[in-house]
Protein backbone atom coordinates (compact mmCIF):
# COMPACT_ATOMS: atom_id res chain seq x y z
CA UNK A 1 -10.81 -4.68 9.24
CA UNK A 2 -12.21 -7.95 8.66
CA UNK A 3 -11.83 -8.98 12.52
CA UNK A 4 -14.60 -6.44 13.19
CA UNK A 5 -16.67 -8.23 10.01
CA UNK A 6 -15.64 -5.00 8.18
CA UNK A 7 -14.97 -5.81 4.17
CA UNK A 8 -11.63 -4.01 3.04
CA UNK A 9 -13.47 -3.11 0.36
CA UNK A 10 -16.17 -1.33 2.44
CA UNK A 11 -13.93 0.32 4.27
CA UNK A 12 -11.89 2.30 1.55
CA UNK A 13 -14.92 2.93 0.22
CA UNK A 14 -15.94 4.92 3.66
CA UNK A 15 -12.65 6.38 4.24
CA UNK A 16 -12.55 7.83 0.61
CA UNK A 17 -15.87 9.16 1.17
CA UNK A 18 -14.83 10.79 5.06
CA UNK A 19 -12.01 11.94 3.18
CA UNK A 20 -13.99 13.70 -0.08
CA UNK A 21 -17.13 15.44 2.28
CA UNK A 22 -18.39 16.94 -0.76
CA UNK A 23 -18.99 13.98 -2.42
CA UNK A 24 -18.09 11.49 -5.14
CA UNK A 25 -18.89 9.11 -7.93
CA UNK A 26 -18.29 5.59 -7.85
CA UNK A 27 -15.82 5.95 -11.02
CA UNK A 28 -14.09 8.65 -8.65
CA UNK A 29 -13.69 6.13 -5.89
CA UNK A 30 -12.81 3.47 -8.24
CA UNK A 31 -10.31 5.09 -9.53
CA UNK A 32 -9.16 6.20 -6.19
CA UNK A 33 -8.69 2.54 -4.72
CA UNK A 34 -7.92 0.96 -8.18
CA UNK A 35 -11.38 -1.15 -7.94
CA UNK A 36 -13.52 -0.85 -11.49
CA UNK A 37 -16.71 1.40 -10.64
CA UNK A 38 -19.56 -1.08 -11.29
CA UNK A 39 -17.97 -3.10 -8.03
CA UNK A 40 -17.82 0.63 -5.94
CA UNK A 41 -21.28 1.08 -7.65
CA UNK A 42 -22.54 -1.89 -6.10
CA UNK A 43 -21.21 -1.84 -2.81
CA UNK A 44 -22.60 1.76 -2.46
CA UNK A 45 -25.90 0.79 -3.39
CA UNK A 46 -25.73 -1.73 -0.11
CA UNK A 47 -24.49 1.10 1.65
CA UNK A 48 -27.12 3.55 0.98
CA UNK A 49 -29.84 0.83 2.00
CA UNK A 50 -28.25 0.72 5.06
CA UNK A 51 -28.35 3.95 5.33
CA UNK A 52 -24.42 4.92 5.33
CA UNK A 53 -24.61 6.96 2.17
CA UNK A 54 -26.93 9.21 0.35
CA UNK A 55 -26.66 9.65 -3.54
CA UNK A 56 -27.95 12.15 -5.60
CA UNK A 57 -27.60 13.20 -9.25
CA UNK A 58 -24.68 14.82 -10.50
CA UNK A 59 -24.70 18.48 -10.96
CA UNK A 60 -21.66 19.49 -12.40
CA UNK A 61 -22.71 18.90 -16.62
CA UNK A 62 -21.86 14.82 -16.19
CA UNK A 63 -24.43 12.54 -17.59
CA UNK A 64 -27.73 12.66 -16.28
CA UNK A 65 -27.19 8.98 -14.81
CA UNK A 66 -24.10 9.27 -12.97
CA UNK A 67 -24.51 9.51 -8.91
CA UNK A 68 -22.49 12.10 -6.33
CA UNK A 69 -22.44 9.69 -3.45
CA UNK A 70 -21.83 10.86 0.43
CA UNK A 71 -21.07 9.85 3.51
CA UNK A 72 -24.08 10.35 6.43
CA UNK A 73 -21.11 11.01 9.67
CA UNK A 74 -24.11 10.44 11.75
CA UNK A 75 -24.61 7.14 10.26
CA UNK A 76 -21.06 5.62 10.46
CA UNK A 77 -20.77 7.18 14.10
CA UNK A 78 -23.93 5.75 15.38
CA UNK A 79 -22.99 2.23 13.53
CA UNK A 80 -19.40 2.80 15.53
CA UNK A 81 -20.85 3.16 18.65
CA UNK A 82 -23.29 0.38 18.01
CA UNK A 83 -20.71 -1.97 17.43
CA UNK A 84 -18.21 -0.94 20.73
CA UNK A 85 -21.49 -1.40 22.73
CA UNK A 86 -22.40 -4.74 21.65
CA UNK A 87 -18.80 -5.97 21.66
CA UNK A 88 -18.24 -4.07 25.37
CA UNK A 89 -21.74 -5.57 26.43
CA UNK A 90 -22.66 -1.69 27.11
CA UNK A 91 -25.53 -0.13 25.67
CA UNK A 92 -24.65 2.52 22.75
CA UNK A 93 -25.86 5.32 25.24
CA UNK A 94 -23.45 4.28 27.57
CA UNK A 95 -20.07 4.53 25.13
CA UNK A 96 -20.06 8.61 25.54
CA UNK A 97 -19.20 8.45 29.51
């Protein structure tokens, strides 16, 4: 992962989250990778500024503070894409021919 600049990190963080559609909370995905939440937490904070995830409060009777975060498909396809074009020198519009 890191030869395409991708932290390891990062990326269990995304494939937990392609993996759990519906949803999770960074103490889920901590848990989940064995990484303590506030180090999730943070790296999903980066990640929803880029615009990879969306968060919103948690529904289901958990303190009013804790986050469900998601994964925006769109998002990591588009950033997939982006990255095979630059590396190809073809533009992203290209990739799907």
């Amino acid at each position: 992962m890191t030869l395409l600049g991708v932290h390891p990190r990062r990326a269990a963080i995304l494939r937990y989250l392609v993996q759990h559609p519906d949803g999770a909370t960074s103490g889920d995905i901590g848990r989940a990778i064995d990484i303590h939440y506030r180090t999730i937490w943070m790296d999903l904070r980066k990640l929803e500024a880029e615009g990879g995830v969306t968060s919103e409060e948690a529904a289901d009777g958990r303190s009013s503070h804790w986050r469900v975060y998601k994964l925006r498909p769109e998002a990591l396809e588009e950033a997939v894409r982006n990255f095979v074009g630059y590396v190809t020198g073809k533009p992203a519009s290209n990739l799907a021919n």
